[in-house]
Protein backbone atom coordinates (compact mmCIF):
# COMPACT_ATOMS: atom_id res chain seq x y z
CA UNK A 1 66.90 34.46 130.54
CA UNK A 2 67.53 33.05 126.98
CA UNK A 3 68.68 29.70 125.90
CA UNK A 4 71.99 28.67 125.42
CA UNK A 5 73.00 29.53 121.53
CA UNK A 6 74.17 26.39 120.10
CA UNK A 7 73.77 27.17 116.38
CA UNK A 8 76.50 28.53 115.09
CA UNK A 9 76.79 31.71 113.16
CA UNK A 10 72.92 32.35 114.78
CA UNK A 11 74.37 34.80 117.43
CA UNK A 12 76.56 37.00 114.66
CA UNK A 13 73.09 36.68 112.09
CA UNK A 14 71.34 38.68 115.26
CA UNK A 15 74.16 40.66 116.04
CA UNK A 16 74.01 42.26 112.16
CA UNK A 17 70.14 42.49 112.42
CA UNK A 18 70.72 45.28 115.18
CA UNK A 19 72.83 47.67 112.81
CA UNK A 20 76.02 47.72 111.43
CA UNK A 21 77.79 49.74 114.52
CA UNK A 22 76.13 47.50 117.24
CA UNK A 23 77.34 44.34 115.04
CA UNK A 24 80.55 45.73 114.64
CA UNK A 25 80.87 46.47 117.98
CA UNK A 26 79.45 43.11 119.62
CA UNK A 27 81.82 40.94 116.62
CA UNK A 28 84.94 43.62 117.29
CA UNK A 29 84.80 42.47 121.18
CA UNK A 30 84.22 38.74 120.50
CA UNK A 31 86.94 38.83 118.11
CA UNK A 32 89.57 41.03 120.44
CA UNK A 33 88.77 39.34 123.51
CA UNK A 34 91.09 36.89 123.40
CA UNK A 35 93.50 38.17 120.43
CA UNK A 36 96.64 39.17 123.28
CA UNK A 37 96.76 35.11 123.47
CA UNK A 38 97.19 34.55 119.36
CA UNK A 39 100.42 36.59 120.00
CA UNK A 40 101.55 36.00 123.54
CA UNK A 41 101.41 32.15 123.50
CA UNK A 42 104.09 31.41 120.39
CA UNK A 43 106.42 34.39 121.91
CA UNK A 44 106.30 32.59 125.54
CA UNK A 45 108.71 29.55 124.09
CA UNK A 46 111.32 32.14 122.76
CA UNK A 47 111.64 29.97 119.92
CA UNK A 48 112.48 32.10 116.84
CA UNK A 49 112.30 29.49 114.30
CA UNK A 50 109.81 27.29 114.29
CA UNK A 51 107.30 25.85 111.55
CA UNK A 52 104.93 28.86 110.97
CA UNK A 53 101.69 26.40 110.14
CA UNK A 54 102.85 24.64 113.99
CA UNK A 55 103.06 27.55 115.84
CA UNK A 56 99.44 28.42 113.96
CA UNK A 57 97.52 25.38 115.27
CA UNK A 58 99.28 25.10 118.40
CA UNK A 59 98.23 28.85 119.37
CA UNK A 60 94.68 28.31 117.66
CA UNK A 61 94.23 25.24 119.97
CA UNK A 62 94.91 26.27 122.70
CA UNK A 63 92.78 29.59 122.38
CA UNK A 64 90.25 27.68 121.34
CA UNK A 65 90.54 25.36 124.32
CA UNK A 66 91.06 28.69 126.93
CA UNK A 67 87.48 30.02 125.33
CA UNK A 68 85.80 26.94 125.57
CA UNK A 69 86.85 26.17 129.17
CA UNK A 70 85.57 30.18 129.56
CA UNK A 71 82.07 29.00 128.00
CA UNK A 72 82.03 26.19 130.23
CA UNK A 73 82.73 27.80 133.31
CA UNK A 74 80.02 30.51 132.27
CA UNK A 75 77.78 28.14 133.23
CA UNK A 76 77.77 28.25 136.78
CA UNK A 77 77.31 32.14 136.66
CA UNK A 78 73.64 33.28 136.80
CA UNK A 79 72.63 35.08 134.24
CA UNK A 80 75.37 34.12 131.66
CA UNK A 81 74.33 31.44 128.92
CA UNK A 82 76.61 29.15 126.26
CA UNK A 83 77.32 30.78 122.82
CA UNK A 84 79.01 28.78 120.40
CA UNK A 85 79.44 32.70 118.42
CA UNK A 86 81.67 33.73 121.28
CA UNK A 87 83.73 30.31 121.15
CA UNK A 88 84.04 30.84 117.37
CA UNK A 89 84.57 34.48 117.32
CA UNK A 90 87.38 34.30 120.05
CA UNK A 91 89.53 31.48 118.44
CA UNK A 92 89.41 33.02 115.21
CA UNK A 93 91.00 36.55 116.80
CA UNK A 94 93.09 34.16 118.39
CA UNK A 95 94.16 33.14 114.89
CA UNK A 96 93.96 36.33 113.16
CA UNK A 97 96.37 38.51 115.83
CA UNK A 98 98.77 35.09 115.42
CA UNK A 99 98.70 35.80 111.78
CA UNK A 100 99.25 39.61 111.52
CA UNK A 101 101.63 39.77 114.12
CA UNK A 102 104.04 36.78 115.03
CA UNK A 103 105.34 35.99 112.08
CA UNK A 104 107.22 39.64 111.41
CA UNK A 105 107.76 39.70 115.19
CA UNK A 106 109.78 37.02 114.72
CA UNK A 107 111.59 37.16 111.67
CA UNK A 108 112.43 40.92 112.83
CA UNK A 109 113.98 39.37 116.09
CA UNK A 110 116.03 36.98 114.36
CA UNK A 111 117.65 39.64 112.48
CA UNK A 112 118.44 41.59 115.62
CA UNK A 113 119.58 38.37 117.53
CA UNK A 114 121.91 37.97 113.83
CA UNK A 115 123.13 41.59 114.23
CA UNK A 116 124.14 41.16 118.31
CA UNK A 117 125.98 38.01 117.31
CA UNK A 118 127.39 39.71 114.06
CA UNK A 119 128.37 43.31 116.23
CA UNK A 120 129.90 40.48 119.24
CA UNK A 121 131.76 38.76 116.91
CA UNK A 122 133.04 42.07 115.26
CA UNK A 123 134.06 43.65 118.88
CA UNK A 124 135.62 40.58 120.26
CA UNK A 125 138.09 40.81 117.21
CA UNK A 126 138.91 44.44 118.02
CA UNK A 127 138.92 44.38 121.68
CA UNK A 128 142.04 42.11 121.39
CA UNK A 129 143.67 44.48 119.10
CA UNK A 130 147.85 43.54 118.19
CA UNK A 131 148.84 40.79 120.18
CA UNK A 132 151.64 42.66 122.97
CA UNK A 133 154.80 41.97 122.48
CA UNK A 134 157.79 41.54 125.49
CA UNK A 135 161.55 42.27 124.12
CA UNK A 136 163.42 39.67 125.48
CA UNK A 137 166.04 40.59 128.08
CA UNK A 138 168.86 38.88 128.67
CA UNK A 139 169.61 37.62 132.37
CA UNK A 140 172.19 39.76 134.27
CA UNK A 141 174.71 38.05 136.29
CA UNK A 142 174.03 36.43 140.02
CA UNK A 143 176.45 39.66 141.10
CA UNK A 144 174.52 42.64 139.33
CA UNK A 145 170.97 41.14 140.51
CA UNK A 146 171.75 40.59 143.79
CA UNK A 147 173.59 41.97 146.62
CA UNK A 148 176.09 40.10 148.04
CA UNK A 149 174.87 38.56 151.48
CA UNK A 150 176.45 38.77 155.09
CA UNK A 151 176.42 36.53 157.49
């Protein structure tokens, strides 16, 4: 068993020493690991606008938080050892699927929530159509409307 990795950047450095397809496959996983999270979190709220830099730090926080409670918990598992790589290498694909994806996510929602309310708007107007007219009709006498009674 190795030593916990606590230098950062030492991990990736040996990583690249194996070859360029093993370090691109050991960074690719770090990095996609936790990447759903960098897009999942800021669409949980439903919040379409929001400050872009907010949403950013929030979401990078808290993946960064999720991976190091993962390292943490690591731990306790034999065989599996701190590495401050895979803490680093999972918040920033946190980060980077947050900044490819949500922000034309949600600017291409807001246009389709603009063209729902636009196309509502629009068929509430024509559903109503001409407003009906009633021709007015005068009221017949109490002897036409009514036969007379017997006792």
């Amino acid at each position: 068993m190795s030593a916990a990795n606590l230098h950062p950047f030492a991990g990736i450095r040996a990583d690249l020493a194996l070859g360029p397809t093993q370090a691109a496959r050991r960074i690719g996983e770090g990095l996609l690991l936790l990447a759903p999270l960098g897009v999942l979190l800021p669409m949980a709220a439903g919040k379409l606008s929001v400050s872009p830099l907010g949403s950013l730090a929030r979401t990078v926080a808290a993946g960064a938080l999720l991976s190091l409670g993962i390292e943490l918990l690591q731990t306790g598992v034999p065989g599996q050892i701190v590495d401050v790589d895979s803490l680093l290498l999972n918040t920033v694909g946190v980060a980077l699927a947050h900044v490819a994806v949500v922000p034309a996510a949600r600017v291409r929602l807001r246009r389709r929530v603009e063209r729902t309310r636009d196309g509502a708007a629009r068929r509430e107007d024509a559903s109503q159509g001409r407003t009906p007219t009633i021709t007015r009709v005068g009221i017949a006498p109490q002897s036409d409307a009514l036969p007379a009674s017997r006792p």
